[in-house]
PDB file of N, CA and C in Angstrom:
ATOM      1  N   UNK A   1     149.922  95.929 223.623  1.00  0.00           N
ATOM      2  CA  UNK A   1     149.155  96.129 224.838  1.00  0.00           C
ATOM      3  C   UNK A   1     149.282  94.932 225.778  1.00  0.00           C
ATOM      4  N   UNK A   2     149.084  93.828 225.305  1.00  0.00           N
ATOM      5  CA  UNK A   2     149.370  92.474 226.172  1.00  0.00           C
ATOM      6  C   UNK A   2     150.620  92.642 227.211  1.00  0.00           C
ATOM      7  N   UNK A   3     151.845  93.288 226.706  1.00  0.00           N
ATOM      8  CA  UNK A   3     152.913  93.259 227.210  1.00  0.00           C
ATOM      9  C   UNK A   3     152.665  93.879 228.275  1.00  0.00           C
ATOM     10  N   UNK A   4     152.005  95.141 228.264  1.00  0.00           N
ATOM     11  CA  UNK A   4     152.106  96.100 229.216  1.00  0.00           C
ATOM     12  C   UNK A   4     151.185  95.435 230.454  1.00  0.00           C
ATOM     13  N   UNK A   5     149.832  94.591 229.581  1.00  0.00           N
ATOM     14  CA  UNK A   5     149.016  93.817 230.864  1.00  0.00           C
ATOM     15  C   UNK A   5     149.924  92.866 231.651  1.00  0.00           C
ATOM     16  N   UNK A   6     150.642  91.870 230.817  1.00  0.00           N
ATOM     17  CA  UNK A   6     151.558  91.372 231.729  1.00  0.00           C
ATOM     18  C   UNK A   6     152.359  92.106 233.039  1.00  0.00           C
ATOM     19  N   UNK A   7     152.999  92.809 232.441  1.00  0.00           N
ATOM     20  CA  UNK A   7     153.620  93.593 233.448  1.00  0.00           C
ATOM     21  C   UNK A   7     152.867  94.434 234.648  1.00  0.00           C
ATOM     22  N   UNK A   8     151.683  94.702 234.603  1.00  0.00           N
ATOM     23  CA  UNK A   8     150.790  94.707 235.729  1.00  0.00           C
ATOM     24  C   UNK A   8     150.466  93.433 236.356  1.00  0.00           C
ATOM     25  N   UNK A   9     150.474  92.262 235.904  1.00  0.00           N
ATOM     26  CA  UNK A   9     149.788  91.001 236.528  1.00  0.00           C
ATOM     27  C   UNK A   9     151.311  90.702 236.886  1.00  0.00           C
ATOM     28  N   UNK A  10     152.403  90.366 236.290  1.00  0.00           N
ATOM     29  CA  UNK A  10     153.800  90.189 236.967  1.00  0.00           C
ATOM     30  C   UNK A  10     154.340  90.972 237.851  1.00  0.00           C
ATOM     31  N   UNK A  11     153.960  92.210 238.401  1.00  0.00           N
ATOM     32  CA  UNK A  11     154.177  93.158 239.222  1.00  0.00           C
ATOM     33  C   UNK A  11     153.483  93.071 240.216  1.00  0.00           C
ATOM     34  N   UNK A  12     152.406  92.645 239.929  1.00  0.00           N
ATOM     35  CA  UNK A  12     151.088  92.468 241.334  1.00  0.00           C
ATOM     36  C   UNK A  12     151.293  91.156 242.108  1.00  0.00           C
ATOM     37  N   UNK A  13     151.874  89.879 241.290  1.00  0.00           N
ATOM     38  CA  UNK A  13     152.279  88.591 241.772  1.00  0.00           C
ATOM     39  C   UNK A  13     152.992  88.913 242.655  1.00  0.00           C
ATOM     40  N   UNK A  14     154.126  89.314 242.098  1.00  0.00           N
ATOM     41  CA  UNK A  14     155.692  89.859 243.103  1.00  0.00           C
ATOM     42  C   UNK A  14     155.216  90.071 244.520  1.00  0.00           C
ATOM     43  N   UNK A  15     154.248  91.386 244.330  1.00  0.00           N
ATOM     44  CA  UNK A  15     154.333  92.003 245.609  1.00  0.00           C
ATOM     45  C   UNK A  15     153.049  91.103 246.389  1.00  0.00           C
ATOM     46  N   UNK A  16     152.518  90.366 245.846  1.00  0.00           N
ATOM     47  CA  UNK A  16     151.642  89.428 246.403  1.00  0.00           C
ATOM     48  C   UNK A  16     151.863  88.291 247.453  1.00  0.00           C
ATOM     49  N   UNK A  17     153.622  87.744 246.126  1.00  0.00           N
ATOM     50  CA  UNK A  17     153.929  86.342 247.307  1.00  0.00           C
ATOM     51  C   UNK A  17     154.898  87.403 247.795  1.00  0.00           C
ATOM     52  N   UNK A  18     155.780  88.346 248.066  1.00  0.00           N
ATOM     53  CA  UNK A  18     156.478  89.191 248.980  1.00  0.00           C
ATOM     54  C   UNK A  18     155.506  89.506 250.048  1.00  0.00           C
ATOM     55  N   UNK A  19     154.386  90.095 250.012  1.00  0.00           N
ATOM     56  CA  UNK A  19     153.552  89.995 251.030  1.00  0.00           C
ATOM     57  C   UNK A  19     153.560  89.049 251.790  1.00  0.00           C
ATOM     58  N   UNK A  20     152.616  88.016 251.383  1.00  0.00           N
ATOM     59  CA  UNK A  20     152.558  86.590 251.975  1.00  0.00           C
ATOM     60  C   UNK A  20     153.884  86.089 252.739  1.00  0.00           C
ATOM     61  N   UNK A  21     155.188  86.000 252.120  1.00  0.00           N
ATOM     62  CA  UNK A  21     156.392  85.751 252.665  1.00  0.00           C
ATOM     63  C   UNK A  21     156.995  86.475 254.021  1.00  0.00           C
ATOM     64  N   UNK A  22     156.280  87.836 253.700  1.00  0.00           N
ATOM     65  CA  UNK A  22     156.441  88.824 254.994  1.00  0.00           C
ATOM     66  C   UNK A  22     155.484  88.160 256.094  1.00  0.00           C
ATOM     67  N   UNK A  23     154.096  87.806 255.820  1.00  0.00           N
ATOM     68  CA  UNK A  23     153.460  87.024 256.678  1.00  0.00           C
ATOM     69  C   UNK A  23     153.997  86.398 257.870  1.00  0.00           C
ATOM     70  N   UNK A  24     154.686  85.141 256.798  1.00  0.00           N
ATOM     71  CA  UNK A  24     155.522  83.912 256.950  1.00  0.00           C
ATOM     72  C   UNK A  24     156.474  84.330 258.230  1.00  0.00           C
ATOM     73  N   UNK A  25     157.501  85.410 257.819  1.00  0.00           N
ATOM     74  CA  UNK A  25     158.527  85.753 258.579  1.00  0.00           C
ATOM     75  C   UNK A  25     158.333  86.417 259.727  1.00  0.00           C
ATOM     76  N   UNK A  26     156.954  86.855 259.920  1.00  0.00           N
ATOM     77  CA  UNK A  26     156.694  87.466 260.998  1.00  0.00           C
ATOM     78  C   UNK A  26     156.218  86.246 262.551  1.00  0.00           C
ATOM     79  N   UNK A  27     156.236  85.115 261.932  1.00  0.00           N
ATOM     80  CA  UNK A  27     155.096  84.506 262.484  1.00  0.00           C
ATOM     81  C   UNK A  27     156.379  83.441 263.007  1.00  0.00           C
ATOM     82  N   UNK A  28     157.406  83.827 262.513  1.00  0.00           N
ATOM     83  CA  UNK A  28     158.733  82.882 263.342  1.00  0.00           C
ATOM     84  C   UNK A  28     159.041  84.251 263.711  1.00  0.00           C
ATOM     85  N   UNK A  29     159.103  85.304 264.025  1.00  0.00           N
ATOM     86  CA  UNK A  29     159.697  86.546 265.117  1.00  0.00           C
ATOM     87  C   UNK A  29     160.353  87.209 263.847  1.00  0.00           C
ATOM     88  N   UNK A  30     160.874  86.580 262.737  1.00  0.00           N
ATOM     89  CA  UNK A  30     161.761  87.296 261.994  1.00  0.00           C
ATOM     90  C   UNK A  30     161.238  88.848 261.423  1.00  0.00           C
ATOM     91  N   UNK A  31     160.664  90.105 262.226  1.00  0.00           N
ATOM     92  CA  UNK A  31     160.265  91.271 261.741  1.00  0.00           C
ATOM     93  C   UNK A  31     161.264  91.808 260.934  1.00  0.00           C
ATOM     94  N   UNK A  32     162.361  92.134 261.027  1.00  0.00           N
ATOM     95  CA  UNK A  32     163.001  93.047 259.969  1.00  0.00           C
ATOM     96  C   UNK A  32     163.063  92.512 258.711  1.00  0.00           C
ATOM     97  N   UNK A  33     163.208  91.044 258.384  1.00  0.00           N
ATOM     98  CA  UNK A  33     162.941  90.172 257.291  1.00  0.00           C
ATOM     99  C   UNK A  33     161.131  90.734 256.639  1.00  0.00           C
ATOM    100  N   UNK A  34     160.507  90.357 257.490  1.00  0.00           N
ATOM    101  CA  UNK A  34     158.894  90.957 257.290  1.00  0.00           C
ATOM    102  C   UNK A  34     159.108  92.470 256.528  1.00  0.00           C
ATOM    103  N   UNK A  35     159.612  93.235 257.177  1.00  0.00           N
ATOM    104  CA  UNK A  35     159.548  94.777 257.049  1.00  0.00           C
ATOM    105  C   UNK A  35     160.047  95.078 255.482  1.00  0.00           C
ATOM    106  N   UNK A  36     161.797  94.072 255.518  1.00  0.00           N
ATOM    107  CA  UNK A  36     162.038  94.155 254.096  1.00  0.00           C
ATOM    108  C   UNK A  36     161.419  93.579 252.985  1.00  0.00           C
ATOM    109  N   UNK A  37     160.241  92.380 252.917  1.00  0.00           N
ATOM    110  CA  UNK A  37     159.814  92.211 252.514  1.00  0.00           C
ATOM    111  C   UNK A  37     158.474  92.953 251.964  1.00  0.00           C
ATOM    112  N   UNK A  38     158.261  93.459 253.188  1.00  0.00           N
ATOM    113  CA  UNK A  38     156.604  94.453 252.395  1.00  0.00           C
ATOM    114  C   UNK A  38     157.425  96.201 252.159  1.00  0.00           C
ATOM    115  N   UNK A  39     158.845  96.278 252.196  1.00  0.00           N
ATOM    116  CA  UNK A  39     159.571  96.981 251.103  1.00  0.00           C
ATOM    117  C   UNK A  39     159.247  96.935 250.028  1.00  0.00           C
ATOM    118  N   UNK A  40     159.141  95.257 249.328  1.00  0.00           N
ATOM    119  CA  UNK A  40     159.749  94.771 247.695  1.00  0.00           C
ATOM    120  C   UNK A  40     158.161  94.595 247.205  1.00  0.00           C
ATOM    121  N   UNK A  41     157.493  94.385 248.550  1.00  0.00           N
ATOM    122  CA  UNK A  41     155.834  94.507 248.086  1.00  0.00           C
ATOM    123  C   UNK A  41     155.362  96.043 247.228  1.00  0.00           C
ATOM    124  N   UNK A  42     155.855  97.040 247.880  1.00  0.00           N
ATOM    125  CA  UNK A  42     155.806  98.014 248.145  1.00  0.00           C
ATOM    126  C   UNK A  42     156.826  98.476 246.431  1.00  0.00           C
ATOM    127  N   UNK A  43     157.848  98.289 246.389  1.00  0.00           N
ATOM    128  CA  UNK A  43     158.498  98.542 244.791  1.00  0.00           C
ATOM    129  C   UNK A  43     157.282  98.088 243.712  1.00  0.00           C
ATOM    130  N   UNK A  44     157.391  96.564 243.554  1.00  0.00           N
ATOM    131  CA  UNK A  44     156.215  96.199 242.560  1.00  0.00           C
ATOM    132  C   UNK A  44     155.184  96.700 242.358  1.00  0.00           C
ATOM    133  N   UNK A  45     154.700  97.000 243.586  1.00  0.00           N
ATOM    134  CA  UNK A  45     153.107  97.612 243.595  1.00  0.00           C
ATOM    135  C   UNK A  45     153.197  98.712 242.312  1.00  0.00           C
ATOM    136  N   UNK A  46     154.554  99.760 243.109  1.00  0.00           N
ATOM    137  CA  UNK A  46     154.947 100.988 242.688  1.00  0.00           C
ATOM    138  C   UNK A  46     155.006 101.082 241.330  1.00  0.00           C
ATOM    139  N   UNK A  47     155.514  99.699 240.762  1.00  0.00           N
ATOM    140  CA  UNK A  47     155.761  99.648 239.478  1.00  0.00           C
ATOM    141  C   UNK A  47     154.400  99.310 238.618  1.00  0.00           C
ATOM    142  N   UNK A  48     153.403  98.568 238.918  1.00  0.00           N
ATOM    143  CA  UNK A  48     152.489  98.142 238.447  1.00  0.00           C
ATOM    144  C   UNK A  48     151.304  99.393 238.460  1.00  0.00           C
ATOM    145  N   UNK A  49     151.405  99.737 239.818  1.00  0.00           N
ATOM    146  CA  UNK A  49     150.466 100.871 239.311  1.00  0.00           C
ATOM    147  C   UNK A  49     150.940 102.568 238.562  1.00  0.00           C
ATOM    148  N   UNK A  50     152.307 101.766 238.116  1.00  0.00           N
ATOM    149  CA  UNK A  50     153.043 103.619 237.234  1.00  0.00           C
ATOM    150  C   UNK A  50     152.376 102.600 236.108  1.00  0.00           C
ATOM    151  N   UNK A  51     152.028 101.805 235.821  1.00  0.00           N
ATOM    152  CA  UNK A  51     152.086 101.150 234.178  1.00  0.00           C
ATOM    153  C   UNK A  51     150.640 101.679 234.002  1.00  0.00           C
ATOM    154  N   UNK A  52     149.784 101.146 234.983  1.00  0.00           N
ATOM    155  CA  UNK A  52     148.178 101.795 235.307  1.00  0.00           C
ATOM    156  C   UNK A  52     148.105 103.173 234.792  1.00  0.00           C
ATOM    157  N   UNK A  53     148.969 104.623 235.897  1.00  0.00           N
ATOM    158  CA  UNK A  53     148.169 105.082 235.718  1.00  0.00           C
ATOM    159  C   UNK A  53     149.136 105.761 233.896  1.00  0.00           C
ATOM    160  N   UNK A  54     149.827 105.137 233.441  1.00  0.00           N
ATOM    161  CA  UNK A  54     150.469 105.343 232.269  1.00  0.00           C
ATOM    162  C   UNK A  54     148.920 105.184 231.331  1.00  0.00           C
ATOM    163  N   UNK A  55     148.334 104.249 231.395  1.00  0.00           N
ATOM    164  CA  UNK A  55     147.044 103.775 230.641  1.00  0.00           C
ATOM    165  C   UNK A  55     145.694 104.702 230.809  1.00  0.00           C
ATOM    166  N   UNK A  56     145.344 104.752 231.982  1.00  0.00           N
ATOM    167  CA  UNK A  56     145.183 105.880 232.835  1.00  0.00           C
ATOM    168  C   UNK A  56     144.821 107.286 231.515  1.00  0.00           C
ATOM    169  N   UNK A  57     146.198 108.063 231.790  1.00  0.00           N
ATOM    170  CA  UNK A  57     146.858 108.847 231.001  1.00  0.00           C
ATOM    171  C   UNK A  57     146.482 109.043 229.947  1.00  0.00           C
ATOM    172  N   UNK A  58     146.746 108.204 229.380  1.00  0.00           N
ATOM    173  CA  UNK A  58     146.610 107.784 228.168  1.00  0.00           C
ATOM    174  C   UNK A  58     144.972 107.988 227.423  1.00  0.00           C
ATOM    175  N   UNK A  59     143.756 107.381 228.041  1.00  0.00           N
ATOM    176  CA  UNK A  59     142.821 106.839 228.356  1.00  0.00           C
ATOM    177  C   UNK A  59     142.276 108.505 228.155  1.00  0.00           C
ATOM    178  N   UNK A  60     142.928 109.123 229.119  1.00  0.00           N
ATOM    179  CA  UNK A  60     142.493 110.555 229.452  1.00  0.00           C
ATOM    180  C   UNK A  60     142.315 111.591 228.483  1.00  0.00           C
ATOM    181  N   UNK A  61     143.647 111.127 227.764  1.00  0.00           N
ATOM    182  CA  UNK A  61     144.266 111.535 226.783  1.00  0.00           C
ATOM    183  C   UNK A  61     144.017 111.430 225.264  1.00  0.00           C
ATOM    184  N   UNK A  62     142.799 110.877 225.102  1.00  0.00           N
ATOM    185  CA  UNK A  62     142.331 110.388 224.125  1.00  0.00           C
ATOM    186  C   UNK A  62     142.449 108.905 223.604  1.00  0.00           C
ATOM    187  N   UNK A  63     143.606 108.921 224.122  1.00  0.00           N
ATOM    188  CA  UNK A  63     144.386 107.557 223.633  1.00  0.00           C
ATOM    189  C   UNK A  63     143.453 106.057 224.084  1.00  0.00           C
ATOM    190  N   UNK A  64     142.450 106.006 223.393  1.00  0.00           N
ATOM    191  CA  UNK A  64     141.673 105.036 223.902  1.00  0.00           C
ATOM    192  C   UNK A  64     142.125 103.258 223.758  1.00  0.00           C
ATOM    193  N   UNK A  65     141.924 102.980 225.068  1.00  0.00           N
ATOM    194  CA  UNK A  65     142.433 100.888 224.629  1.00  0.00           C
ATOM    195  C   UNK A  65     141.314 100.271 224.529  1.00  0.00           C
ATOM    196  N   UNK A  66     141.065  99.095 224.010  1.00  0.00           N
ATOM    197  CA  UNK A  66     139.898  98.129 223.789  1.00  0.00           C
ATOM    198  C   UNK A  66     140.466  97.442 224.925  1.00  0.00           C
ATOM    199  N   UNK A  67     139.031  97.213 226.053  1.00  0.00           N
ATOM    200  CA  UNK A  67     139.333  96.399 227.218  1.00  0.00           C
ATOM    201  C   UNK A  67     138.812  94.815 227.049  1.00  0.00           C
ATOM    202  N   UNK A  68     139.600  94.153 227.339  1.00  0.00           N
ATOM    203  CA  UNK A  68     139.849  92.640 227.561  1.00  0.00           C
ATOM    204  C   UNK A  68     139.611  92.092 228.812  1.00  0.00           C
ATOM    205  N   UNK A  69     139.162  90.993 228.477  1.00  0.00           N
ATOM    206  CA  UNK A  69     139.033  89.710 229.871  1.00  0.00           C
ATOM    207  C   UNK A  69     140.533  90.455 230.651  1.00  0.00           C
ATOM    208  N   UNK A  70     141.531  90.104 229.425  1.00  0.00           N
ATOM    209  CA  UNK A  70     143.074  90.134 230.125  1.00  0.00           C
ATOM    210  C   UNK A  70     143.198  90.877 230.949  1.00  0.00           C
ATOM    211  N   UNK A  71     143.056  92.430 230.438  1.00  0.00           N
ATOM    212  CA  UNK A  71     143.098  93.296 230.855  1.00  0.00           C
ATOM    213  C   UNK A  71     142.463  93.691 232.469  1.00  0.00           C
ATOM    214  N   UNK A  72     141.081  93.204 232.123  1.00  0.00           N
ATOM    215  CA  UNK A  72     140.490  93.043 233.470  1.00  0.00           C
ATOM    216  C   UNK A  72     141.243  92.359 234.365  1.00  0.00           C
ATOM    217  N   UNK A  73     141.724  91.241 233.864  1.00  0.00           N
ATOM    218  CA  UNK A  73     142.397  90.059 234.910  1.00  0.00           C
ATOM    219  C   UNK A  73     143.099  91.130 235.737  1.00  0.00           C
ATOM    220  N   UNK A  74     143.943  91.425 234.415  1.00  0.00           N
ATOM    221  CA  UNK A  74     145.598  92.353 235.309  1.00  0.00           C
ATOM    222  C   UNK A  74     144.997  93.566 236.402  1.00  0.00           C
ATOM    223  N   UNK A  75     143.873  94.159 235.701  1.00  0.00           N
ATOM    224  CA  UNK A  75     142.675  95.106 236.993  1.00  0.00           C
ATOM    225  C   UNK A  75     142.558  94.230 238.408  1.00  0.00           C
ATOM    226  N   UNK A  76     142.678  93.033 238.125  1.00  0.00           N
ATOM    227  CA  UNK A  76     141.746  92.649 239.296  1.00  0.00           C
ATOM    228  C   UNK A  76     143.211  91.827 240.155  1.00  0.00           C
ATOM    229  N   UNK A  77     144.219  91.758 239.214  1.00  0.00           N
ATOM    230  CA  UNK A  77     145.147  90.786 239.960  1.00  0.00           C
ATOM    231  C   UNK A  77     145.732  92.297 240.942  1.00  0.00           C
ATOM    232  N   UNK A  78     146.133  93.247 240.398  1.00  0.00           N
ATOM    233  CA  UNK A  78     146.454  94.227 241.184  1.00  0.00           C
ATOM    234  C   UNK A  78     145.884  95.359 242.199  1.00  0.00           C
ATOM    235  N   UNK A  79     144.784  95.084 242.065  1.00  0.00           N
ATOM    236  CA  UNK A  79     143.511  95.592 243.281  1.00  0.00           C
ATOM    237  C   UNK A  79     144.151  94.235 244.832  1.00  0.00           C
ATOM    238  N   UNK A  80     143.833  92.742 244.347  1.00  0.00           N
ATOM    239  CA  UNK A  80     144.430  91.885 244.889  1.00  0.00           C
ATOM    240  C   UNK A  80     145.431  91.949 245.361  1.00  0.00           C
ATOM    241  N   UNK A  81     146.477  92.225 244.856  1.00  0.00           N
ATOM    242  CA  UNK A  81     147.738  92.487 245.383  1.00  0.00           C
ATOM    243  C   UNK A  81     147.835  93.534 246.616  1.00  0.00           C
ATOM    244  N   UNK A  82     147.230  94.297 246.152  1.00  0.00           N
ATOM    245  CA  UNK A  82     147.079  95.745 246.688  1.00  0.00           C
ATOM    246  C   UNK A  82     146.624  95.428 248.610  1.00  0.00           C
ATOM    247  N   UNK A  83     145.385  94.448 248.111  1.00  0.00           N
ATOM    248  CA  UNK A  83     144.730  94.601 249.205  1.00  0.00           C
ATOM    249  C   UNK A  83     145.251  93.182 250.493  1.00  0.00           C
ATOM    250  N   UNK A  84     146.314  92.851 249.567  1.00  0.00           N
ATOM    251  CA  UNK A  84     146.857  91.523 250.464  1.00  0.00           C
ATOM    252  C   UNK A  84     148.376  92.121 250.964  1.00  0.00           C
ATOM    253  N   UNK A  85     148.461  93.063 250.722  1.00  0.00           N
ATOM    254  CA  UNK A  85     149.704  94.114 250.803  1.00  0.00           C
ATOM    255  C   UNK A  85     149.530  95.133 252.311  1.00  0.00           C
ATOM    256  N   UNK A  86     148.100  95.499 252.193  1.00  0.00           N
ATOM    257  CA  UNK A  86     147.890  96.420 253.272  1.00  0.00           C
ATOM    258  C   UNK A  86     147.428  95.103 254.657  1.00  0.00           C
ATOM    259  N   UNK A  87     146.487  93.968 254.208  1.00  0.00           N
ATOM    260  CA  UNK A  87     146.507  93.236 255.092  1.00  0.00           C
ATOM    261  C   UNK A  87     147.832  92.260 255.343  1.00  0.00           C
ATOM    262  N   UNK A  88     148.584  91.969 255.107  1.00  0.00           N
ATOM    263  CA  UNK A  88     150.131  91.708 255.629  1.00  0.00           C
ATOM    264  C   UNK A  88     150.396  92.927 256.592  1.00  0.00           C
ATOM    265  N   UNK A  89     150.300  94.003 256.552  1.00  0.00           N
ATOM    266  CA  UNK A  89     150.958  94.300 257.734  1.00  0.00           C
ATOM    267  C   UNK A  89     150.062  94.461 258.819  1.00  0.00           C
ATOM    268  N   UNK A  90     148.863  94.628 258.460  1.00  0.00           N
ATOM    269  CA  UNK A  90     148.085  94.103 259.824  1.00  0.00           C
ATOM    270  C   UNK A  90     148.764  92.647 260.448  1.00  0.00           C
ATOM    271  N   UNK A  91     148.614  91.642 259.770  1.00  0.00           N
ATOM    272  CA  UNK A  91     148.734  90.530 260.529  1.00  0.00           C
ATOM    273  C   UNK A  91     149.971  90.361 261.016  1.00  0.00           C
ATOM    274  N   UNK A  92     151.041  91.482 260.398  1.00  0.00           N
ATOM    275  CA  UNK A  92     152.659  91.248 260.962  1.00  0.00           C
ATOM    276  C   UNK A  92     152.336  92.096 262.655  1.00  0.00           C
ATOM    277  N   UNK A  93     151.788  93.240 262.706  1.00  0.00           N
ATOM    278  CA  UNK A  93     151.208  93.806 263.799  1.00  0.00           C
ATOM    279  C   UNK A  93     150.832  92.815 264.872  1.00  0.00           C
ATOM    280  N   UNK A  94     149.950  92.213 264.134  1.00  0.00           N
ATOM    281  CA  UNK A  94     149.624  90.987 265.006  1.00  0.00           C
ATOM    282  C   UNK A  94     150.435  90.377 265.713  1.00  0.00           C
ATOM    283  N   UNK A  95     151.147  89.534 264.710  1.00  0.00           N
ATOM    284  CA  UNK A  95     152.079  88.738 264.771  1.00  0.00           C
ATOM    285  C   UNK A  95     152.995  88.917 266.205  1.00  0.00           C
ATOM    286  N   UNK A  96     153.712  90.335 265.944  1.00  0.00           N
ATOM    287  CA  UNK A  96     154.443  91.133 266.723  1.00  0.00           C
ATOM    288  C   UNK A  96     153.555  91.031 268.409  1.00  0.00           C
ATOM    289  N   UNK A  97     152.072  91.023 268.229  1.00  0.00           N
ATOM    290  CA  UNK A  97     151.885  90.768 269.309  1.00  0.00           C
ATOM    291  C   UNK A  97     151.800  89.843 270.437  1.00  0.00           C
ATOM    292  N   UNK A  98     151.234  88.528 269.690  1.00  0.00           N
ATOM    293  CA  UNK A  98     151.168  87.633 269.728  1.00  0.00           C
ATOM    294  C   UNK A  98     152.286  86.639 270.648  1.00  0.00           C
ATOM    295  N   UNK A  99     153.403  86.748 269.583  1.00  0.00           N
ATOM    296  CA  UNK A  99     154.633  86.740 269.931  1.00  0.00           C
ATOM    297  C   UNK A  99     155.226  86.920 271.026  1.00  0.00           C
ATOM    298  N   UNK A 100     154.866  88.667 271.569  1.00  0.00           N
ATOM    299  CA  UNK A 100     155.239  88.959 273.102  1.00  0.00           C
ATOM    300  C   UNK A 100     154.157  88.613 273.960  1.00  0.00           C
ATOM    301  N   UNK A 101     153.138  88.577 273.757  1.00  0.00           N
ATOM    302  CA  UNK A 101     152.654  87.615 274.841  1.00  0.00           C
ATOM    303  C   UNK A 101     152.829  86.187 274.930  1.00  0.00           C
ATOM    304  N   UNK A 102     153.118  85.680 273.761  1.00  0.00           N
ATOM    305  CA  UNK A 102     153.541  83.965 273.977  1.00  0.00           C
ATOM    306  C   UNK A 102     155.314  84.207 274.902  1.00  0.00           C
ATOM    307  N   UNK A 103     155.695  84.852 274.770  1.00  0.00           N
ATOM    308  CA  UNK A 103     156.849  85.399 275.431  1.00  0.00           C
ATOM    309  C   UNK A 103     156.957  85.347 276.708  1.00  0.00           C
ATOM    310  N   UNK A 104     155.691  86.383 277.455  1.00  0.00           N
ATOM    311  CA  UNK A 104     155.953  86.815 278.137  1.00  0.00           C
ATOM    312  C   UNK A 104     155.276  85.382 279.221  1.00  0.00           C
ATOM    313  N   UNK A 105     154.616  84.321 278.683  1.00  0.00           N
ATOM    314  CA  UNK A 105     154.026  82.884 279.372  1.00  0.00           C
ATOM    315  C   UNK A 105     154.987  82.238 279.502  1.00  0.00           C
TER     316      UNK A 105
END
């Protein structure tokens, strides 16, 4: 079971600093860099929450797990992820705006 928590908390990182990095790139003009980046946000996520709802499933399924601190962690690192994923592209939005009005001065 540990393995599988890892791989939710290593999946949620990914798309965490890919987020953040998309930030980054937006905020020097670089958008298509941004865009491909909350792509790879966007894979990990994908991957972390197939492991979820695998447990999920499972869970449903009778297949009961004993829940852990860990476990929680990996709950809470990928809610996190999640929600620093949807706010990156707000602030690339931003960004994008920002930008053309510093532009257009």
């Amino acid at each position: 079971m540990e393995e599988i928590i890892f791989e939710i908390i290593a999946n949620g990182g990914d798309a965490k600093s890919s987020a953040y990095e998309a930030i980054e790139e937006s905020e020097k003009g670089n958008y298509e860099r941004a865009e491909e980046l909350l792509k790879e946000a966007d894979e990990a996520l994908k991957k972390a929450h197939n492991v979820q709802t695998k447990i999920i499933t499972d869970e449903v399924n009778g297949k009961h797990i004993q829940v852990s601190v860990l476990f929680v962690h990996a709950q809470d690192h990928l809610m996190t992820a999640m929600e620093v994923r949807t706010l990156a592209e707000r602030f690339i939005n931003l960004n994008k705006k920002i930008n053309t009005l510093m532009e257009r001065h």
